[in-house]
Each structure stands twice: as structure tokens, then as C-alpha cells.
Protein backbone atom coordinates (compact mmCIF):
# COMPACT_ATOMS: atom_id res chain seq x y z
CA UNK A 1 155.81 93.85 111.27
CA UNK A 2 152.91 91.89 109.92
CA UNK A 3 149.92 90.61 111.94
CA UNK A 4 151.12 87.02 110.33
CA UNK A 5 154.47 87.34 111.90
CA UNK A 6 155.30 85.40 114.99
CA UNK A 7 155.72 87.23 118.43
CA UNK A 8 159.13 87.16 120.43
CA UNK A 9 158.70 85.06 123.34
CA UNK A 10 161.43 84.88 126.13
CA UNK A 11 161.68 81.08 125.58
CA UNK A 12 162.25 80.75 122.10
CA UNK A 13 165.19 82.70 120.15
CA UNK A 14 164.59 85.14 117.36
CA UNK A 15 166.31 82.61 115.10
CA UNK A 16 164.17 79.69 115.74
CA UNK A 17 160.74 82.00 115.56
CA UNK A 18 162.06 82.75 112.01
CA UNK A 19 162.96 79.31 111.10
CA UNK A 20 159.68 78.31 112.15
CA UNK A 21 158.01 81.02 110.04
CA UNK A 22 160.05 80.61 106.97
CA UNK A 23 159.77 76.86 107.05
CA UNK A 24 155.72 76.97 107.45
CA UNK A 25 155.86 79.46 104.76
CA UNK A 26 158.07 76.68 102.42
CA UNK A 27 156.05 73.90 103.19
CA UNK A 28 153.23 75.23 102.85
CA UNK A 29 153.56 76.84 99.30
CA UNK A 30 153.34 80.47 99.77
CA UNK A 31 156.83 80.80 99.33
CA UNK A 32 157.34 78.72 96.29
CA UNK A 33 160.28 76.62 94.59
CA UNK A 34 162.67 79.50 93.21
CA UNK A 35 161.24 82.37 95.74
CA UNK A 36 164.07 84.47 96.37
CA UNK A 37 164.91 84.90 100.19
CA UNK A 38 165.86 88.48 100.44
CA UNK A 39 166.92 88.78 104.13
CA UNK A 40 166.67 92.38 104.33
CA UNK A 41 162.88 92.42 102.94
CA UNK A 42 162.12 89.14 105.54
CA UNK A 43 164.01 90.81 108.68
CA UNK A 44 161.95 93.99 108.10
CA UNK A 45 158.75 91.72 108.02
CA UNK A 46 159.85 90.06 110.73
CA UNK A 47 160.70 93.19 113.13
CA UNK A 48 164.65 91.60 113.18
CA UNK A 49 167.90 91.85 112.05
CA UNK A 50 169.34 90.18 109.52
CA UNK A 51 171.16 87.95 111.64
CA UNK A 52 168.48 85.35 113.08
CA UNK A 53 167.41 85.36 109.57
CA UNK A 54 170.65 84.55 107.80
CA UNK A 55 170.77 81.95 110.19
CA UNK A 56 167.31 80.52 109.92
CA UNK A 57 168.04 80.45 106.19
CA UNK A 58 171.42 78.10 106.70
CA UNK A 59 169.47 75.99 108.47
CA UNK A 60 166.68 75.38 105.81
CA UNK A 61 169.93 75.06 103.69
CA UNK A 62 171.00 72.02 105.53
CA UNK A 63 167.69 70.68 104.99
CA UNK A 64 167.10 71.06 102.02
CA UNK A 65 164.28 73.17 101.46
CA UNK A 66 166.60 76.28 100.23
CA UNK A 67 169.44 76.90 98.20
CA UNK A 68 172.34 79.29 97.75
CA UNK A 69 173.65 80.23 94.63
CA UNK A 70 176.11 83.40 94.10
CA UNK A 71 175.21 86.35 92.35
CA UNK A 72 171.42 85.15 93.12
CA UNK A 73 171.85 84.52 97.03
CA UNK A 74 168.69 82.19 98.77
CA UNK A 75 165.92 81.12 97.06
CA UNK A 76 163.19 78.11 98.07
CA UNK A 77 165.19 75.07 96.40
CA UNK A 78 163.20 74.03 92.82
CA UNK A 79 161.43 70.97 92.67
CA UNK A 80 163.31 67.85 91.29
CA UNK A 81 161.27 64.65 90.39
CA UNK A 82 164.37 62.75 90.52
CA UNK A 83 164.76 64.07 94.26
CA UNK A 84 160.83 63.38 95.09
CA UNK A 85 161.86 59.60 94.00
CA UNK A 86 164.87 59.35 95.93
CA UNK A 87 163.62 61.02 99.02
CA UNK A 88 160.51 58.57 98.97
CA UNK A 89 163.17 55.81 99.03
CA UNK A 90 164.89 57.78 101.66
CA UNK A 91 162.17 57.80 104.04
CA UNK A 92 160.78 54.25 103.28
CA UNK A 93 163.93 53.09 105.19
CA UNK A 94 164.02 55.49 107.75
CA UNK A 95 160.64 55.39 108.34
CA UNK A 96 160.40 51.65 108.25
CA UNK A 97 163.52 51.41 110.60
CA UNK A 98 161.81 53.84 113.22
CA UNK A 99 158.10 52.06 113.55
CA UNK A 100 160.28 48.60 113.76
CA UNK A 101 162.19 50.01 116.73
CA UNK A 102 159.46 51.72 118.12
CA UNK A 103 157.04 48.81 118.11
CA UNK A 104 157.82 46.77 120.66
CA UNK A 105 157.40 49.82 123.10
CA UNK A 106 153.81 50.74 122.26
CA UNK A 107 151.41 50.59 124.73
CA UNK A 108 147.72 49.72 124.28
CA UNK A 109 146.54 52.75 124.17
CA UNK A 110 149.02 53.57 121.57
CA UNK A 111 147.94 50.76 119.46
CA UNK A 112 144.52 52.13 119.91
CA UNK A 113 145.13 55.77 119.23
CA UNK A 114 146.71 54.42 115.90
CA UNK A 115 143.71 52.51 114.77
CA UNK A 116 141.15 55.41 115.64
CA UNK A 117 143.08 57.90 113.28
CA UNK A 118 143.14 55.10 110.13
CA UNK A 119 139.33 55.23 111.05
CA UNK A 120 139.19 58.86 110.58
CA UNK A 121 141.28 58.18 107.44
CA UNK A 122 138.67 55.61 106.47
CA UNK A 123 135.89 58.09 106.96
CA UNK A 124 137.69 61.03 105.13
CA UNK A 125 137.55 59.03 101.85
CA UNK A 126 133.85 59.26 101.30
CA UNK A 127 134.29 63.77 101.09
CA UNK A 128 138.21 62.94 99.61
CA UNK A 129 140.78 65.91 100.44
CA UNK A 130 143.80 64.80 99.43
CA UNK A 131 145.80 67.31 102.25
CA UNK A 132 144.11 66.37 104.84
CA UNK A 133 143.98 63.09 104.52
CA UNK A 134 148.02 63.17 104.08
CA UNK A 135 147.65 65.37 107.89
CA UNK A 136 146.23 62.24 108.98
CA UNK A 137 148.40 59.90 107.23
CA UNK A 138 151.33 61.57 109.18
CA UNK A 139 149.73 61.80 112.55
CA UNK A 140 148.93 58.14 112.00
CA UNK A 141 152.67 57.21 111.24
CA UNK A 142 153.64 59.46 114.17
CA UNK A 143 151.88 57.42 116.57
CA UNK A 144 153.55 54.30 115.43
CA UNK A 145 157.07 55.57 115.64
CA UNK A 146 156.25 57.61 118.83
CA UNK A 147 158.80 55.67 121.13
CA UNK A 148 161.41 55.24 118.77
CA UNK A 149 164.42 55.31 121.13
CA UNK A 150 166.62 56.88 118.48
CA UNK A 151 166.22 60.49 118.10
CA UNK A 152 168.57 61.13 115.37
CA UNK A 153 166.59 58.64 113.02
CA UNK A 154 163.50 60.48 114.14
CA UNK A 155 165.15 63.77 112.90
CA UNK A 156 165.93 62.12 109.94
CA UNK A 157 162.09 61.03 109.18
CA UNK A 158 161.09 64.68 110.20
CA UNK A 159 163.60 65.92 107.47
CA UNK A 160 161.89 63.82 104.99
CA UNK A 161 158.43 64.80 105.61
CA UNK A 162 159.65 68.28 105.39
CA UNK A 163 161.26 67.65 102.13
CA UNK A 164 158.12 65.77 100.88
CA UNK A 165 155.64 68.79 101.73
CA UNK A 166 157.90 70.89 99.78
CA UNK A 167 157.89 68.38 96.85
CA UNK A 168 154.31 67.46 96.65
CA UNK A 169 151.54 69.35 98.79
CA UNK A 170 149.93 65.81 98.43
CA UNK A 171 151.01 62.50 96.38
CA UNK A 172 147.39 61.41 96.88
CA UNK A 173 146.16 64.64 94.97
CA UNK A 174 147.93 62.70 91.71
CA UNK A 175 146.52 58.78 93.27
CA UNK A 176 143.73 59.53 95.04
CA UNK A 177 142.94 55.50 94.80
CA UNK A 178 145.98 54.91 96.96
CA UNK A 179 144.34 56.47 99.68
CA UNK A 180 142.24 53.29 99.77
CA UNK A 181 144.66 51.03 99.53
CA UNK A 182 146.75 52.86 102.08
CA UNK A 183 144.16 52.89 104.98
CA UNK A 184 143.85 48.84 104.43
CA UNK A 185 147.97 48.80 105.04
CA UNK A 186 147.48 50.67 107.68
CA UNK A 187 145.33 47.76 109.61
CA UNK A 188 147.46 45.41 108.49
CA UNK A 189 150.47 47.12 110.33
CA UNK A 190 148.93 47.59 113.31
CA UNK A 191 147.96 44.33 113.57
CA UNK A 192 151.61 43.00 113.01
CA UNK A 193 152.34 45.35 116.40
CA UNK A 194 149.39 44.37 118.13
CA UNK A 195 150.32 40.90 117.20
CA UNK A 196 153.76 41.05 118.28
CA UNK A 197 155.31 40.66 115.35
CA UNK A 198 159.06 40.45 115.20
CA UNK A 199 160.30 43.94 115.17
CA UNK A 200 162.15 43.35 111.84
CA UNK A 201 159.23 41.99 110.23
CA UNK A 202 157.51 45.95 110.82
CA UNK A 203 160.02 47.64 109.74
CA UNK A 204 159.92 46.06 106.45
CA UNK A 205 156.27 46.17 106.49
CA UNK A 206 155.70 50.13 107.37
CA UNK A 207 158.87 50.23 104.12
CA UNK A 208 156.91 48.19 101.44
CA UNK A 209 153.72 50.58 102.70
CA UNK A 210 155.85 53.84 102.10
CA UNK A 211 157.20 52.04 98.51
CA UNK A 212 154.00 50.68 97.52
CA UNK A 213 153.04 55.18 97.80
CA UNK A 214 156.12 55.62 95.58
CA UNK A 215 155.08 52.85 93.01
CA UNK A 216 151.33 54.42 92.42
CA UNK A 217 152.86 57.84 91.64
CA UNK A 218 155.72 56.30 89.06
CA UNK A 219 153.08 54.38 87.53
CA UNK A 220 150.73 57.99 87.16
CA UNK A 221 154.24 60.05 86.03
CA UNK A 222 154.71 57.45 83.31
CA UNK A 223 151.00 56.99 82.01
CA UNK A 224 151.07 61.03 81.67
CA UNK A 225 154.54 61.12 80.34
């Protein structure tokens, strides 16, 4: 087994330790698009049979991140602009739907917690790192969708994000000058919540923010086309 690998733990199944450890590896490019999944080569890493791992694989299936082909078995799914386009969308609605729901069940301190990490974003663009900056940008969203009551919308935005990493390590790598804009969104959204805004009114809000992210990168793709 390799130092990297992650240790069996009575709580957590074999099967979710290597979901967890295939998916960082996904999302985090070490395993890139059209890496083929040999389950025999990744149990052996792993110190497990090929059964958690055949199922930890069906599950990135289901999300997306890796397909199945036969004669060629699983490999890390290829990157489609098409699908970084429609997944954007995607998540613009989802994402929009969950901070509108959420909203009206923030606290204070939420509200607070929400506007200290845009600072941090604010600060960040001075020494510009596009992935950390997008760590941020999710922790940020995070704590604006944190009480969501729905959990399978929630999924749904997680799914997204996942998808995303795989996609594009960053978008604001390719629009760095988004980042700016962004941050400024970000105020104005949290001042709809603070404000009391109808719930409605922030959903469609936190949707044009996650479009106006899509719009910057079209407009990059088709100046470099």
C-alpha cells in the first residue's frame, strides 16, 4: 500500500475510503481525463479487493467523473466544452434555487461569516491564485446555502462542483478579471439576505452571478477561437 493511501477506519467502509481517494485523485488532476481505472492495479494500491473498488468506480460513474466503455473498461471521463457550458447552466439553477431557500434561515453570524470570506477573496486578488481563490469562492457559496432545507438539491450542487473541478481546475485561471467583478457580486448578495430580500429575488440573483462566470469564459473561448 502507499503512504498516500487512506487508512481503514471502523467507521467508514472500504468502499467509501476508495471513493474518497479516487474522487480527490479526479478532481484534483492527477488522474486525468482518459486515465484508465484498472481496478486490479488501484485495489493493490489500495491494500483491497477489487470489490470496494468496482464499486467506488460505479459511483463516480453516476456522477459523472468516469466512464465505461467495453473492450476499454473505466477511464476518468474526457473533458467536453459543450458539457463545461451546460453544467455551468446546470448549477446556476441549482445553485441559485439553494441560496434562495436557504436565505431566509441565515443567522447573523452566518451573514457575517459570508462577508469575512469575500474579504479574504478581496485580499487574495492583490497576490492572484486563481485555485485558491475558486477554494474561497466555494466556501463562500457554502455559507450562503448552508441551511438549505433540501438535501437532495444540495447533492445536486455538490455534483456540480465536482463536475466543474474535473472540467476546469479554475475558470478564473482563463478570466482572472472576473475575480473582481465576482467579489463585488458577492456584496451585493449578501446584502439582498441581510436586507431581507424576497427569497425569489436571491435565487435569481446568486443565478445571474453563476451566469455572469459562464458569460466571461464564452466570451475568452470565442476571442481565442
Amino acid at each position: 500500500m502507499t503512504s498516500d493511501a487512506p487508512a481503514e477506519g471502523m467507521a467508514t467502509s472500504k468502499s467509501q475510503l476508495a471513493y474518497e481517494w479516487l474522487r480527490d485523485r479526479i478532481v484534483s488532476h492527477r488522474f486525468t481525463p482518459g486515465y484508465r481505472l484498472v481496478l486490479s492495479q488501484l485495489a493493490a494500491e489500495l491494500g483491497v479487493s477489487t470489490v470496494p473498488v468496482r464499486e467506488a468506480v460505479r459511483r463516480l460513474e453516476a456522477e459523472g467523473l468516469v466512464t465505461y466503455e467495453k473492450n476499454v473498461g473505466a477511464q476518468v471521463a474526457l473533458v467536453d466544452e459543450d458539457e463545461y457550458v451546460t453544467t455551468m447552466q446546470t448549477l446556476a439553477v441549482v445553485e441559485g434555487a439553494a441560496t434562495g431557500f436557504s436565505a431566509p434561515l441565515l443567522t447573523n453570524d452566518d451573514v457575517g461569516r459570508a462577508r469575512e470570506i469575500n474579504q479574504r477573496m478581496r485580499d487574495s486578488l492583490e497576490h492572484f491564485d486563481p485555485r485558491r481563490f475558486t477554494e474561497f469562492n466555494e466556501e463562500f457559496h457554502k455559507a450562503l446555502f448552508l441551511h438549505c432545507p433540501n438535501e437532495h438539491l444540495i447533492d445536486l450542487v455538490h455534483r456540480g462542483w465536482s463536475r466543474l473541478r474535473m472540467l476546469r481546475s479554475s475558470t478564473f485561471s482563463f478570466v482572472p478579471g472576473r475575480a473582481v467583478e465576482s467579489v463585488a457580486e458577492h456584496d451585493e448578495l449578501v446584502d439582498l439576505i441581510e436586507n431581507k430580500a424576497d427569497p425569489i429575488e436571491i435565487e435569481l440573483a446568486a443565478r445571474r452571478h453563476r451566469t455572469a462566470t459562464l458569460d466571461a469564459m464564452l466570451t475568452f473561448r470565442h476571442a481565442h477561437d
